[in-house]
Protein backbone atom coordinates (compact mmCIF):
# COMPACT_ATOMS: atom_id res chain seq x y z
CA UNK A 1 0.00 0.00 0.00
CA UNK A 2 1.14 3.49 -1.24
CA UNK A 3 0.31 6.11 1.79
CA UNK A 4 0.11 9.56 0.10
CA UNK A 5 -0.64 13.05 1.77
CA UNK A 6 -0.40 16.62 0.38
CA UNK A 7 -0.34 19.12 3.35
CA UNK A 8 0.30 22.01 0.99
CA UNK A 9 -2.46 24.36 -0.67
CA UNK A 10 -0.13 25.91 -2.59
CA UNK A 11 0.70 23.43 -5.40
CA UNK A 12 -1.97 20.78 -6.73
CA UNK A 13 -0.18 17.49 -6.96
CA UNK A 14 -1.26 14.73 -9.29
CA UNK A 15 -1.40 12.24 -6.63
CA UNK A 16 -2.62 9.18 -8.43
CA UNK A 17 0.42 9.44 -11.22
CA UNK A 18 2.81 9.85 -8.29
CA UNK A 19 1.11 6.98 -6.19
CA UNK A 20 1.31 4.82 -10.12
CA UNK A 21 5.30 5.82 -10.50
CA UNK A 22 5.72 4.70 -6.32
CA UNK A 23 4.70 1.35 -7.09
CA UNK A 24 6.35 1.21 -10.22
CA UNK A 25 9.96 1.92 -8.47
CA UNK A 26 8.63 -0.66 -5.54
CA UNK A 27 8.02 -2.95 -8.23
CA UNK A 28 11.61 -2.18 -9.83
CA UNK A 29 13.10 -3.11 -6.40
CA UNK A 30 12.36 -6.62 -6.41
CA UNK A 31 9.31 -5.69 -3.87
CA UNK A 32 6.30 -4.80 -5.77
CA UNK A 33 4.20 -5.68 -2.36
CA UNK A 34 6.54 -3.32 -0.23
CA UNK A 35 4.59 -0.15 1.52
CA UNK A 36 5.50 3.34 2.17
CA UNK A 37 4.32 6.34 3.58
CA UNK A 38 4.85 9.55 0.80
CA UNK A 39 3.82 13.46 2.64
CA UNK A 40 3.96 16.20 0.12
CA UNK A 41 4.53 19.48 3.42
CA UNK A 42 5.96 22.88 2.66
CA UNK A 43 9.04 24.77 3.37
CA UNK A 44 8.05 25.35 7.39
CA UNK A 45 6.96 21.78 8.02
CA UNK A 46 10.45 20.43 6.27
CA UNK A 47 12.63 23.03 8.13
CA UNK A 48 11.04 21.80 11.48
CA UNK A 49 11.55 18.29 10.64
CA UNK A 50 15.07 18.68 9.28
CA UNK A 51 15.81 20.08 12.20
CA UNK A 52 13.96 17.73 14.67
CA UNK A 53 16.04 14.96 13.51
CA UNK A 54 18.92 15.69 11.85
CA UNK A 55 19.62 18.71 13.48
CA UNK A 56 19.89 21.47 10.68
CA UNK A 57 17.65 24.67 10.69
CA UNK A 58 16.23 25.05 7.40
CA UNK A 59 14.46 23.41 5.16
CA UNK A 60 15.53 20.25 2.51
CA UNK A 61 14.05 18.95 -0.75
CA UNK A 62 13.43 15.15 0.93
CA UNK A 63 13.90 13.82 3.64
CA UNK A 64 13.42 9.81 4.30
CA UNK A 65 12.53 7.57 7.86
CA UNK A 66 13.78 3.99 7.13
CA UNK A 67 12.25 1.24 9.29
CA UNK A 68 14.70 -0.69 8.69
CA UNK A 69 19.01 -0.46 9.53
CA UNK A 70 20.35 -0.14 6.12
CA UNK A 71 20.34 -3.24 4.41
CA UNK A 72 19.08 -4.89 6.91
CA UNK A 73 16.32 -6.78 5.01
CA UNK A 74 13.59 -8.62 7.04
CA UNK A 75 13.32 -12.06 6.74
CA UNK A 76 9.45 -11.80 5.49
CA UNK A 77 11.21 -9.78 2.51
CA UNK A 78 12.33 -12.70 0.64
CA UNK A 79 9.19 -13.68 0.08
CA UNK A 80 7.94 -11.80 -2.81
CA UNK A 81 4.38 -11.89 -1.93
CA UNK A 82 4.69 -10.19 1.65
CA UNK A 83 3.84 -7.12 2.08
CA UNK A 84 7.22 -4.66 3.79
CA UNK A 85 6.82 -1.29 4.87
CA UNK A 86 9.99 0.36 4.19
CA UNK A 87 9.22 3.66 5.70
CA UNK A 88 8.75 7.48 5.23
CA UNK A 89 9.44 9.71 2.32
CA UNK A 90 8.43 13.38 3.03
CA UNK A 91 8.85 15.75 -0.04
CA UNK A 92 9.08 19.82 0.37
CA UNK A 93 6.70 20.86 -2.70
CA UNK A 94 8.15 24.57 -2.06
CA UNK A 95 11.50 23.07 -2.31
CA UNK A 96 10.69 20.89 -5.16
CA UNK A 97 9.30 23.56 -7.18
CA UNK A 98 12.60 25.83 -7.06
CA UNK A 99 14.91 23.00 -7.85
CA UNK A 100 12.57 22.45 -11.09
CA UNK A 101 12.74 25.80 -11.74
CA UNK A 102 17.02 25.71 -11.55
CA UNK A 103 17.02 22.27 -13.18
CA UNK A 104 14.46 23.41 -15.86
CA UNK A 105 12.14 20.77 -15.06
CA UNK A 106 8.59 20.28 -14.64
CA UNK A 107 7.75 20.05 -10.54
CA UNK A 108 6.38 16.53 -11.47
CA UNK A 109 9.67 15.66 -12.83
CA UNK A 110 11.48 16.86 -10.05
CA UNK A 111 8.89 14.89 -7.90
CA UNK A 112 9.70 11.82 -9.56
CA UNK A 113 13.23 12.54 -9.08
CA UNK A 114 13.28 13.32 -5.29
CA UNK A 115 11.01 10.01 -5.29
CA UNK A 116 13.60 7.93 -6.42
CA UNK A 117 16.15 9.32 -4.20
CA UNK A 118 13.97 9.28 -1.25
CA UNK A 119 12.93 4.97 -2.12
CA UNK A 120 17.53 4.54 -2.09
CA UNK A 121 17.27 6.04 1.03
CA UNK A 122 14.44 3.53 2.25
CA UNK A 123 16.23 0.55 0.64
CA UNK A 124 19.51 1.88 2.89
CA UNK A 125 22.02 3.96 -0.16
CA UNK A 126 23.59 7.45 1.66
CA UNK A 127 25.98 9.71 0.10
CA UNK A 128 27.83 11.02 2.94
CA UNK A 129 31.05 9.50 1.41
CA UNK A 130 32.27 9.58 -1.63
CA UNK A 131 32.08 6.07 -2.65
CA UNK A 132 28.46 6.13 -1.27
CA UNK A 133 27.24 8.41 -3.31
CA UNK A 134 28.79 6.57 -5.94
CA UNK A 135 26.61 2.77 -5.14
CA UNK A 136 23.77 5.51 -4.09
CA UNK A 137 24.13 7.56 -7.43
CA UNK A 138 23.99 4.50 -9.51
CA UNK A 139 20.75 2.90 -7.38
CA UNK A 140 19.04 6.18 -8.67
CA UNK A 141 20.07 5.51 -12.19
CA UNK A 142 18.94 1.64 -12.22
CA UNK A 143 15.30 2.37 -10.08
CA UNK A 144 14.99 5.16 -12.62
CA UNK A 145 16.03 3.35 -15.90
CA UNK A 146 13.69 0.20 -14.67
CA UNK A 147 10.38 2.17 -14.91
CA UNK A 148 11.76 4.29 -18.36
CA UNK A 149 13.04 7.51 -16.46
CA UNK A 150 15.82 9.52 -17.54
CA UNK A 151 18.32 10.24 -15.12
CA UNK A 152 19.87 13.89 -15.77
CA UNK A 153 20.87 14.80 -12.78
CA UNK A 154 24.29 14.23 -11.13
């Protein structure tokens, strides 16, 4: 089950193409029965949360609440047909929509991007190294390239 909520009234979200392209990358991880909980919150919400837990005072573009240790796969996983709830993925939509502005995106592209990144982080990829952001970087290529994304950003 795909948990989405929009807590903005700012931006109108297509939710049911975003909750389509979450299963899709679930799918593309080898856990098309996973679950995960996807908040779309604006710049205020994000800069509380950021700084709730990881300590920095302002606001991010995503920001993701494994349930898991990374890597750390239940048992239940390896069985297709079970249903796993990875975690949380919270999105800024105020964020989102200046980074698609920079990147000259659409915000639903930018969306989809922070989507991707925010599923690695569920699955257990960081980039706080160098050669994690590498195995992280290339994650967010292959979940992208498995449900006919491209991948411009680097």
């Amino acid at each position: 089950m795909i948990y989405v909520r929009n807590t903005t009234r700012k931006h109108a979200l297509p939710l049911r193409r975003i909750e389509r392209m979450t299963r899709a990358l679930l799918a593309a991880t080898g856990h098309p029965q996973a679950s995960l909980s996807l908040s779309f919150v604006g710049d205020a919400a994000m800069r509380r949360l950021n700084r709730e837990h990881r300590g920095y005072d302002c606001s991010t573009d995503v920001l993701s609440f494994p349930l898991y240790e990374p890597f750390a796969v239940p048992a239940k996983a390896l069985d297709r047909e079970a249903e796993l709830l990875l975690g949380d993925i919270i999105i800024s939509v105020d964020v989102a929509a200046r980074q698609a502005h920079a990147y000259e995106a659409t915000l639903e592209a930018e969306i989809t991007r922070l989507l991707v990144h925010g599923v690695a982080h569920l699955l257990g990829y960081d980039h706080e190294e160098p050669r994690e952001r590498a195995r992280m970087r290339q994650k967010e290529r292959t979940l992208a390239a498995a449900v006919g994304l491209a991948w411009p950003y680097e």
